[in-house]
Structure formats: structure tokens, C-alpha cells
C-alpha atoms as a PDB file:
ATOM      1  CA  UNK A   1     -29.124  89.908 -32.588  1.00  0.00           C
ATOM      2  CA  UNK A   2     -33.002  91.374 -33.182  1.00  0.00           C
ATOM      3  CA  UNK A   3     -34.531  92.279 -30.295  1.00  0.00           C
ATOM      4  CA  UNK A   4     -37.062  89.707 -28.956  1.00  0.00           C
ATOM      5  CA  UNK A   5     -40.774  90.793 -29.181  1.00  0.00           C
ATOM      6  CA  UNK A   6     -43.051  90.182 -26.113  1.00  0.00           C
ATOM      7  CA  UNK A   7     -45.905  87.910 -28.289  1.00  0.00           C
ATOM      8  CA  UNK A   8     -49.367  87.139 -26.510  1.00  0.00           C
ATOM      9  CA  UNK A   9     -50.648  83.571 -27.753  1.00  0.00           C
ATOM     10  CA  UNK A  10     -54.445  82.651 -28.051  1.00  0.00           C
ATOM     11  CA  UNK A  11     -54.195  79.218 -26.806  1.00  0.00           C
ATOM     12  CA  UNK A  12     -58.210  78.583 -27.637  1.00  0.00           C
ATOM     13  CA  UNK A  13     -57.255  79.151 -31.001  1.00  0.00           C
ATOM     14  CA  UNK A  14     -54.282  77.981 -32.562  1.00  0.00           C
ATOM     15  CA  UNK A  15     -54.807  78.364 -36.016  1.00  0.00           C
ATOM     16  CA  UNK A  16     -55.054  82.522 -35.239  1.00  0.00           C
ATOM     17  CA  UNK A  17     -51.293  84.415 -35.820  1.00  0.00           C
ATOM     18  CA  UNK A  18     -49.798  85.512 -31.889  1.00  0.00           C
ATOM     19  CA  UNK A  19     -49.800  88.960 -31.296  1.00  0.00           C
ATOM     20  CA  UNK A  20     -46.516  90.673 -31.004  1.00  0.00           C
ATOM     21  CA  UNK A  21     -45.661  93.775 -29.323  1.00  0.00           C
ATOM     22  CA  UNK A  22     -45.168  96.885 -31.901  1.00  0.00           C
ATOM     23  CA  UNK A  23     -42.810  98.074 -28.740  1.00  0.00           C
ATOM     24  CA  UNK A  24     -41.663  96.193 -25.851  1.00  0.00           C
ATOM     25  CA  UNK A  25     -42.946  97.292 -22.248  1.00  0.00           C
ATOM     26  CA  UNK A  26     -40.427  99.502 -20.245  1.00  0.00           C
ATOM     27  CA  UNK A  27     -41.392  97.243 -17.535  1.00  0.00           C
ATOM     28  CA  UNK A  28     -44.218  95.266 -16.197  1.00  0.00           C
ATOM     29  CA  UNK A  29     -45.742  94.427 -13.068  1.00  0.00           C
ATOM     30  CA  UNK A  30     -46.773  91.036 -11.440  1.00  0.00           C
ATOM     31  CA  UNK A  31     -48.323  90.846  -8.034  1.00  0.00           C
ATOM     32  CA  UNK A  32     -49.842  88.044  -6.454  1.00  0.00           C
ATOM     33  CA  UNK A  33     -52.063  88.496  -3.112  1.00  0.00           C
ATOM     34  CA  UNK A  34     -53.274  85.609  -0.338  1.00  0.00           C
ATOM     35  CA  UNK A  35     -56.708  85.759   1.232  1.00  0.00           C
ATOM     36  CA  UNK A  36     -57.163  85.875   5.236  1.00  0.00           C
ATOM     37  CA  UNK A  37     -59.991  85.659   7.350  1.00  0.00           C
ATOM     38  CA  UNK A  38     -60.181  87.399  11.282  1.00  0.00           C
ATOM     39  CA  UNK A  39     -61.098  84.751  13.797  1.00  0.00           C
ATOM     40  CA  UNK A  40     -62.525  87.019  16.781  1.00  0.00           C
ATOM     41  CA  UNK A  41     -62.269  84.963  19.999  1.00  0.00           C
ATOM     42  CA  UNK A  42     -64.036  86.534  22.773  1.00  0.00           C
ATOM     43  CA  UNK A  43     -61.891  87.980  25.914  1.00  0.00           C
ATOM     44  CA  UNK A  44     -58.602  88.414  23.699  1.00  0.00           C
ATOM     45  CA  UNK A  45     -57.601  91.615  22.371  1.00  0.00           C
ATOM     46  CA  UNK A  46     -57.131  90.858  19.222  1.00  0.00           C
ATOM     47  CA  UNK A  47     -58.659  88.742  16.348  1.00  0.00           C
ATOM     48  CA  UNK A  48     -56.947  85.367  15.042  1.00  0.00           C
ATOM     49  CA  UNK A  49     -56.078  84.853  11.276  1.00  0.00           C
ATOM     50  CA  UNK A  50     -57.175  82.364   9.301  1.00  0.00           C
ATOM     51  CA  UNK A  51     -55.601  81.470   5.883  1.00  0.00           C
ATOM     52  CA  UNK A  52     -58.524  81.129   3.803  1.00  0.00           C
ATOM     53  CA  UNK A  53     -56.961  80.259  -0.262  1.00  0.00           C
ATOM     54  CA  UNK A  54     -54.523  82.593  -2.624  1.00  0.00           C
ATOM     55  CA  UNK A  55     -55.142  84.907  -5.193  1.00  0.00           C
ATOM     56  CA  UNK A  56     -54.566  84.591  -9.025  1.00  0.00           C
ATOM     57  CA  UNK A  57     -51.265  86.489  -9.890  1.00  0.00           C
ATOM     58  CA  UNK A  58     -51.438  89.432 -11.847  1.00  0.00           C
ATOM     59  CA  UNK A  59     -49.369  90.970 -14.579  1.00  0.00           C
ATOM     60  CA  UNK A  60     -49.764  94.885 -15.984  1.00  0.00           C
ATOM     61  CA  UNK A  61     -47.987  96.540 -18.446  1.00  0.00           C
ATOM     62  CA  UNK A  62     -48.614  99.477 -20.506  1.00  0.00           C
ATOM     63  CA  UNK A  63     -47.960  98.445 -24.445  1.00  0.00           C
ATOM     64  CA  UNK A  64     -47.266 101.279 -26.875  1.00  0.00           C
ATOM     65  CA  UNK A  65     -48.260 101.442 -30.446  1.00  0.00           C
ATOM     66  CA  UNK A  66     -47.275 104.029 -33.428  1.00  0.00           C
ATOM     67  CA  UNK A  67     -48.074 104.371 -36.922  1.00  0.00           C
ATOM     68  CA  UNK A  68     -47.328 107.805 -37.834  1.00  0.00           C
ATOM     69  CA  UNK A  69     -44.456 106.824 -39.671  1.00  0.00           C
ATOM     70  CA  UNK A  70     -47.142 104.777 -42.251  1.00  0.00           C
ATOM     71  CA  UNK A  71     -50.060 106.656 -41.302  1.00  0.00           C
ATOM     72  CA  UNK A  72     -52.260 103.640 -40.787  1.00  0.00           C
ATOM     73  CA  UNK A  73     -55.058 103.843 -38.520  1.00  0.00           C
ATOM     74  CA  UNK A  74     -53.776 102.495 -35.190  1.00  0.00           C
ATOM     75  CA  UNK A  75     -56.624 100.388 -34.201  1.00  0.00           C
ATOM     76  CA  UNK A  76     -55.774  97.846 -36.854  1.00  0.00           C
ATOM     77  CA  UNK A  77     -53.149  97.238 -34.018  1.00  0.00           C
ATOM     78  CA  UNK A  78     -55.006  97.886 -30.814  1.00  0.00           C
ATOM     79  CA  UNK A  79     -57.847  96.057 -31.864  1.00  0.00           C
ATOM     80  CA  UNK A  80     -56.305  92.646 -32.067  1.00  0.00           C
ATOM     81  CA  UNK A  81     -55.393  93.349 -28.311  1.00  0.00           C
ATOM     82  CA  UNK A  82     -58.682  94.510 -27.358  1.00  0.00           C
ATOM     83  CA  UNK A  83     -60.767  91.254 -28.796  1.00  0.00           C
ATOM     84  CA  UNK A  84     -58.996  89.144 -26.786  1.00  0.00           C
ATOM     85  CA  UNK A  85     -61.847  89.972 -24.128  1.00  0.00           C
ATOM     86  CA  UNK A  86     -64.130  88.854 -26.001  1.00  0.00           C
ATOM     87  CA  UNK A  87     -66.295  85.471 -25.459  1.00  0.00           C
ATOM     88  CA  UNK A  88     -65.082  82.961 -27.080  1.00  0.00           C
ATOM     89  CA  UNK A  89     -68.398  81.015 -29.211  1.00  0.00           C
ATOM     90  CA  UNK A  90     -67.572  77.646 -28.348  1.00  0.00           C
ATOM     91  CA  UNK A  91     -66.139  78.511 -24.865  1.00  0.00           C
ATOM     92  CA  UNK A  92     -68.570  81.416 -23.727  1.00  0.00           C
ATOM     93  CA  UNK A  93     -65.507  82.952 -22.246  1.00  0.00           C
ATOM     94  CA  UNK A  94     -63.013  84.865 -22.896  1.00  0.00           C
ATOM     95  CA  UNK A  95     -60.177  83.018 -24.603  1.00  0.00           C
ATOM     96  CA  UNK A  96     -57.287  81.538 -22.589  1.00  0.00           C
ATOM     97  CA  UNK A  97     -53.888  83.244 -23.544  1.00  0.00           C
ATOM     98  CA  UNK A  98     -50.301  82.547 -23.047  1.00  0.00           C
ATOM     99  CA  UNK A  99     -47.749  85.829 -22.695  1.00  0.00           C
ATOM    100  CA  UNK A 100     -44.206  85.194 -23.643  1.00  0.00           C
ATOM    101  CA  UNK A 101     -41.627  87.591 -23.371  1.00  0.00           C
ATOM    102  CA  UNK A 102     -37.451  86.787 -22.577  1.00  0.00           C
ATOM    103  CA  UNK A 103     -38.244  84.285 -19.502  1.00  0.00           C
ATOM    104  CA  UNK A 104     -41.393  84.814 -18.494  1.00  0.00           C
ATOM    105  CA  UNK A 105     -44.290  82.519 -19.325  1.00  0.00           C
ATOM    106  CA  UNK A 106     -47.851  83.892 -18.223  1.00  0.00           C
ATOM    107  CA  UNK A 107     -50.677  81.349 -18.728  1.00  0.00           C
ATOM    108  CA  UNK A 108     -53.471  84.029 -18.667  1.00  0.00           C
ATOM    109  CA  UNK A 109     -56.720  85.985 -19.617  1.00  0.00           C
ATOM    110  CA  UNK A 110     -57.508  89.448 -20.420  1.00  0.00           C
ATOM    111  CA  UNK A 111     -58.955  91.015 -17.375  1.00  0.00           C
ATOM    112  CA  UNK A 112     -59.057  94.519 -18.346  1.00  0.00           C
ATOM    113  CA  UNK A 113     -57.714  96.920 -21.317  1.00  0.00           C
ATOM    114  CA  UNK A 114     -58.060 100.428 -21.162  1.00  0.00           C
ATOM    115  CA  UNK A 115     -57.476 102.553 -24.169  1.00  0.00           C
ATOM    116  CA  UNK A 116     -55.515 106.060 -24.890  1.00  0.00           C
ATOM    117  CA  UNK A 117     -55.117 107.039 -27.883  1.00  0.00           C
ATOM    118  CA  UNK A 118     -53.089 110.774 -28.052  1.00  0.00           C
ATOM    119  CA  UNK A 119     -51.600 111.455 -31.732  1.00  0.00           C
ATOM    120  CA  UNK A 120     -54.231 112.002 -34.960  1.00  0.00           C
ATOM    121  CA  UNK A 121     -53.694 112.529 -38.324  1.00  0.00           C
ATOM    122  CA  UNK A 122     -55.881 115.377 -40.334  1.00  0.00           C
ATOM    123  CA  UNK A 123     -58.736 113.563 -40.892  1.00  0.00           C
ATOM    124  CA  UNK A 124     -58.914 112.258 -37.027  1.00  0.00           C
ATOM    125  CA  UNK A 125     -57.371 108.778 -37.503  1.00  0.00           C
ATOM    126  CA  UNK A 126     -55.832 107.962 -34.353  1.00  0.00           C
ATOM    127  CA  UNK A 127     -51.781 107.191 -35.030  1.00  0.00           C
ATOM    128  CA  UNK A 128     -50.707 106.675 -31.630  1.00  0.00           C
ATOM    129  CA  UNK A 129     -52.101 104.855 -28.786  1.00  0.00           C
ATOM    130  CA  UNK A 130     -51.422 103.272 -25.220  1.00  0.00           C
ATOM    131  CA  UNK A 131     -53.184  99.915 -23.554  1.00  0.00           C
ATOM    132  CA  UNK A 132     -52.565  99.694 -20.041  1.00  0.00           C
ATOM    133  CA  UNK A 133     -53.451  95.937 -20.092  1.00  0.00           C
ATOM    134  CA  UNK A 134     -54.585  93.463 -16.824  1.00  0.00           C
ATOM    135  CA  UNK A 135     -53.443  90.125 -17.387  1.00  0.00           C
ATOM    136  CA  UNK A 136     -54.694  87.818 -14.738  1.00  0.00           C
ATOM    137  CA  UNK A 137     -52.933  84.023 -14.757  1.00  0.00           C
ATOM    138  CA  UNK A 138     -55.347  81.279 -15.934  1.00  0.00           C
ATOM    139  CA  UNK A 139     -54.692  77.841 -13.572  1.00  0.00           C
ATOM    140  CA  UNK A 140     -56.149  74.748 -14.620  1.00  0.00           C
ATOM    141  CA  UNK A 141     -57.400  71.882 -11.320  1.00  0.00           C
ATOM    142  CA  UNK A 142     -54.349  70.086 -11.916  1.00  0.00           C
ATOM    143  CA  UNK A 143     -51.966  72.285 -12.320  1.00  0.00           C
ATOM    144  CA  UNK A 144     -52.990  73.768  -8.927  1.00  0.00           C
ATOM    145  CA  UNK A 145     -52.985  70.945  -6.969  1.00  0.00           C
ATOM    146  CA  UNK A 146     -49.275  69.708  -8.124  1.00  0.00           C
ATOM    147  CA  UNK A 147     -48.529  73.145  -6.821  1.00  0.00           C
ATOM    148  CA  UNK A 148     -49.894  72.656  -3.121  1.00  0.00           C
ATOM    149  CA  UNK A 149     -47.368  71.642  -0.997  1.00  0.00           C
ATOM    150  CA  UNK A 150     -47.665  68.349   1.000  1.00  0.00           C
ATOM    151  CA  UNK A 151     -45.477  68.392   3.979  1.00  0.00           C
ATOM    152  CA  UNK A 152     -47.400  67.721   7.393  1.00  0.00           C
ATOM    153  CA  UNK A 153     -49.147  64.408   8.367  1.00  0.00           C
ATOM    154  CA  UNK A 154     -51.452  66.084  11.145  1.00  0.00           C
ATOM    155  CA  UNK A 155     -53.925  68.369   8.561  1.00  0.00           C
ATOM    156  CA  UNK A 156     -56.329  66.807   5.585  1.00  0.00           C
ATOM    157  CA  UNK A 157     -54.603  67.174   2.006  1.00  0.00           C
ATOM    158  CA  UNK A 158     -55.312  66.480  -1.411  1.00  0.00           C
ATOM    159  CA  UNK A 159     -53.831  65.012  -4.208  1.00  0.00           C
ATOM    160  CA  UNK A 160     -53.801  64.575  -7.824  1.00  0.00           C
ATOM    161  CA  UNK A 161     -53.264  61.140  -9.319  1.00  0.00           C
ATOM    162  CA  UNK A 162     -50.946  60.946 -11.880  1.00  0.00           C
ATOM    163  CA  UNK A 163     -49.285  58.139 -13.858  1.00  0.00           C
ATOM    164  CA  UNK A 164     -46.575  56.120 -11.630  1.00  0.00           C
ATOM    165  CA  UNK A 165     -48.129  57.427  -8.223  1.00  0.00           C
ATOM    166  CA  UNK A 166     -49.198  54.694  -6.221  1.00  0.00           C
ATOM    167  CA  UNK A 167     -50.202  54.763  -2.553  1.00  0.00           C
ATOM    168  CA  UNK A 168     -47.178  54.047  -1.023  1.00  0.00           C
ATOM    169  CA  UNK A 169     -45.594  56.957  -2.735  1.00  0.00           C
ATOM    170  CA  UNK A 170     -48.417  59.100  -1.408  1.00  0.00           C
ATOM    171  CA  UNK A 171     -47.983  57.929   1.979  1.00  0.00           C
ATOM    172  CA  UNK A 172     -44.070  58.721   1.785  1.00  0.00           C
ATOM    173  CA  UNK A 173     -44.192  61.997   0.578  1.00  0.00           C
ATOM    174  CA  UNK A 174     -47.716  62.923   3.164  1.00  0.00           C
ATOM    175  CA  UNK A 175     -46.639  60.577   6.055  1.00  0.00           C
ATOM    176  CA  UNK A 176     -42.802  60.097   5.850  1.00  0.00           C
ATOM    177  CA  UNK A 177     -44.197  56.345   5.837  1.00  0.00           C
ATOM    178  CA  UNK A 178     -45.026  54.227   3.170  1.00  0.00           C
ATOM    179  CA  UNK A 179     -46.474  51.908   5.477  1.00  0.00           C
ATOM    180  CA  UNK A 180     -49.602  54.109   5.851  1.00  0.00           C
ATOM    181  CA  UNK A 181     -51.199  53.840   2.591  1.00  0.00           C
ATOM    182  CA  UNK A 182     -54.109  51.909   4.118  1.00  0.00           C
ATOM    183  CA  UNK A 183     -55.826  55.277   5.597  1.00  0.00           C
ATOM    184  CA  UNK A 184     -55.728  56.554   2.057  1.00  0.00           C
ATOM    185  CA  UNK A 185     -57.320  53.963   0.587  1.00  0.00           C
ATOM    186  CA  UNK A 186     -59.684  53.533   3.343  1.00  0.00           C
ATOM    187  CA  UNK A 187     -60.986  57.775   2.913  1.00  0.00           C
ATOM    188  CA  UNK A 188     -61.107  56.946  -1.069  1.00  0.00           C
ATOM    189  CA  UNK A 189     -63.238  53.790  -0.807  1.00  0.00           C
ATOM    190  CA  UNK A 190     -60.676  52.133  -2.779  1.00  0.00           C
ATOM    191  CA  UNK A 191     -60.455  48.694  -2.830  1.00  0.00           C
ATOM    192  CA  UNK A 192     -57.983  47.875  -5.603  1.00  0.00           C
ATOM    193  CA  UNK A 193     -54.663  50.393  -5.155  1.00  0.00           C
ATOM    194  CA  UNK A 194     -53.791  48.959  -8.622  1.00  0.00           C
ATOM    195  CA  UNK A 195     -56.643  50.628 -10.701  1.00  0.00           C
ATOM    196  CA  UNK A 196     -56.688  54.103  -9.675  1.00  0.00           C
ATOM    197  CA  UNK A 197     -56.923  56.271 -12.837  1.00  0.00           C
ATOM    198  CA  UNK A 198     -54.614  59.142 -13.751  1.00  0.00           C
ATOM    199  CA  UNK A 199     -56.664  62.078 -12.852  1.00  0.00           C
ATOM    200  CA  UNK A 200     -58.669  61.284  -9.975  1.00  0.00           C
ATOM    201  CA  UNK A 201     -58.283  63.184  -6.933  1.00  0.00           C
ATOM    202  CA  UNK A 202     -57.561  61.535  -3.605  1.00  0.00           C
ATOM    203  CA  UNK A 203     -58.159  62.719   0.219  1.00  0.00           C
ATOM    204  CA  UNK A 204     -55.248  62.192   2.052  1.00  0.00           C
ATOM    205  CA  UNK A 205     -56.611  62.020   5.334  1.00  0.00           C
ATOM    206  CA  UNK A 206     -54.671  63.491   8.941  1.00  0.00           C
ATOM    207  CA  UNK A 207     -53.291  60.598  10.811  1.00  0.00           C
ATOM    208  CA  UNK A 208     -54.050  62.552  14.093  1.00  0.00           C
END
């Protein structure tokens, strides 16, 4: 069985080929980091944390590429890597990428690429090269919010609309009572539960 290439996939522009590795990483990295701020109360000895919101995960790697064996100049490689921090002209940012290696699916943009390049032919062609690459995860609004848990009646929560939701399903899943939806509808100025739209975002209110 061929060995599976890790491929990077420019989701802004789907008519351009993915990138595949020239040689797998030995290994990546992916750390992911939360946000706190300290709550000094005076008279106690110590300040109070505060969750404040989470950090973007990141994934690093170092990808290695050769060409001594053809003696093509290696930056017709590295440079496909390297543009993907570019600005996009119709986005005016840098285009939004998908990594895909074995199981793991990064939805992502180039942070950060840094450059070595440590073989050269006669004439100063580089041959051989290493980009230690920063790949931070790209998260769209909704995808976000289907990720934040909803599991205590007494604290303010949002929540995505989606098609099938209705209010008593909110109210079950935020209350443990279907029987609440009025409060929602009430903090959303809705009058008609019927014609919410798929997409709009809702304050599900504390009931204490």
C-alpha cells in the first residue's frame, strides 16, 4: 500500500491543485491554550480566576523537501507553501486551508513559515530545504457555537438556530424542561416560535 501524503487544501480556491508533502512530518505538534483573567478581591490573599474565552488550536510541523536527486531548484516546492500567506484578492486575507493527513483534519491558516534552506548545487541553487510551518485552526460563528456546551440553567447561553430546532428543544437541552420555552422567546422578541430562520442566534436567558 503507498504511503499516504499529508496534502494541505486551499479551500478559497478550489480550482488550484492541493499541496502534498514531498516527505511526511516525523511528527507534529498541536496545542491549544484557554484565556484567564485574575479577579483581585481586596483582604484575600490571593486573586480569583476568571475564565475569560479559549484560544485557537495550533498545529507545527517541520516539512522537508529535496531535489538533489533532479537537481531542480527547491523553491519551485517551497514556494507553493510559502504563498499560502499571502492575501487573498477577493478575500484581503490570507486564504483559508484545510490540512489532511491519516486522521487528522485541520481547518486552518498559515500563521507563520520560516525558511532553511542547507544543500546547493554549483551554481547556488538551493536543493534542500526545511519549513517549520504555524498552522493556526480557522473556526467559522457557527461552527463555534455548536461546539459550546449547554448544560446549566442558572448562567446566560447562546445558541445557534438550525433546521428542526424549535424552542422546546432548546428549553430541554438548556432547562431540562421543555415547558420553559416562553423565557426564550420572551429575551428574542419573538412572537411567532414557528418562523425562526436557520441561522439566527438566540439568547437563552438564566432562569435564576
Amino acid at each position: 500500500m503507498p504511503l499516504q501524503k499529508a496534502l494541505i487544501v486551499n479551500k478559497d480556491d478550489p480550482n488550484q491543485t492541493s499541496i502534498p508533502a514531498m516527505f511526511n512530518p516525523p511528527e507534529y505538534q498541536l496545542e491549544g491554550t484557554n484565556q484567564f483573567a485574575e479577579v483581585g478581591i481586596p483582604g484575600l490573599g490571593s486573586s480569583l480566576l476568571q475564565f475569560v474565552r479559549g484560544s485557537a488550536q495550533t498545529l507545527t510541523m517541520e516539512l522537508f523537501f529535496d531535489t538533489t536527486d533532479s537537481g531542480r531548484d527547491v523553491r519551485d516546492f517551497t514556494d507553493r507553501v510559502v504563498e499560502l500567506s499571502s492575501l487573498n484578492a477577493q478575500t484581503h486575507a490570507p486564504p483559508r486551508l484545510l490540512f489532511l493527513w491519516g486522521s487528522l483534519v485541520f481547518p486552518c491558516v498559515l500563521e507563520g513559515v520560516r525558511q532553511r534552506f542547507d544543500y546547493f548545487n554549483q551554481a547556488g541553487l538551493p536543493l534542500r530545504a526545511r519549513l517549520n510551518v504555524t498552522l493556526k485552526a480557522y473556526n467559522d460563528l457557527t461552527g463555534l457555537m455548536a461546539q459550546t456546551p449547554l448544560e446549566s440553567s442558572d448562567r446566560t447561553k447562546r445558541w445557534l438556530f438550525q433546521a428542526g430546532d424549535t424552542l422546546q428543544r432548546i428549553a430541554a437541552k438548556a432547562y431540562g424542561d421543555p415547558r420553559q420555552w416562553r423565557p426564550i422567546a420572551q429575551a428574542n422578541n419573538i412572537d411567532n416560535p414557528l418562523t425562526i430562520p436557520a441561522g439566527q442566534a438566540l439568547v437563552v436567558p438564566s432562569l435564576t
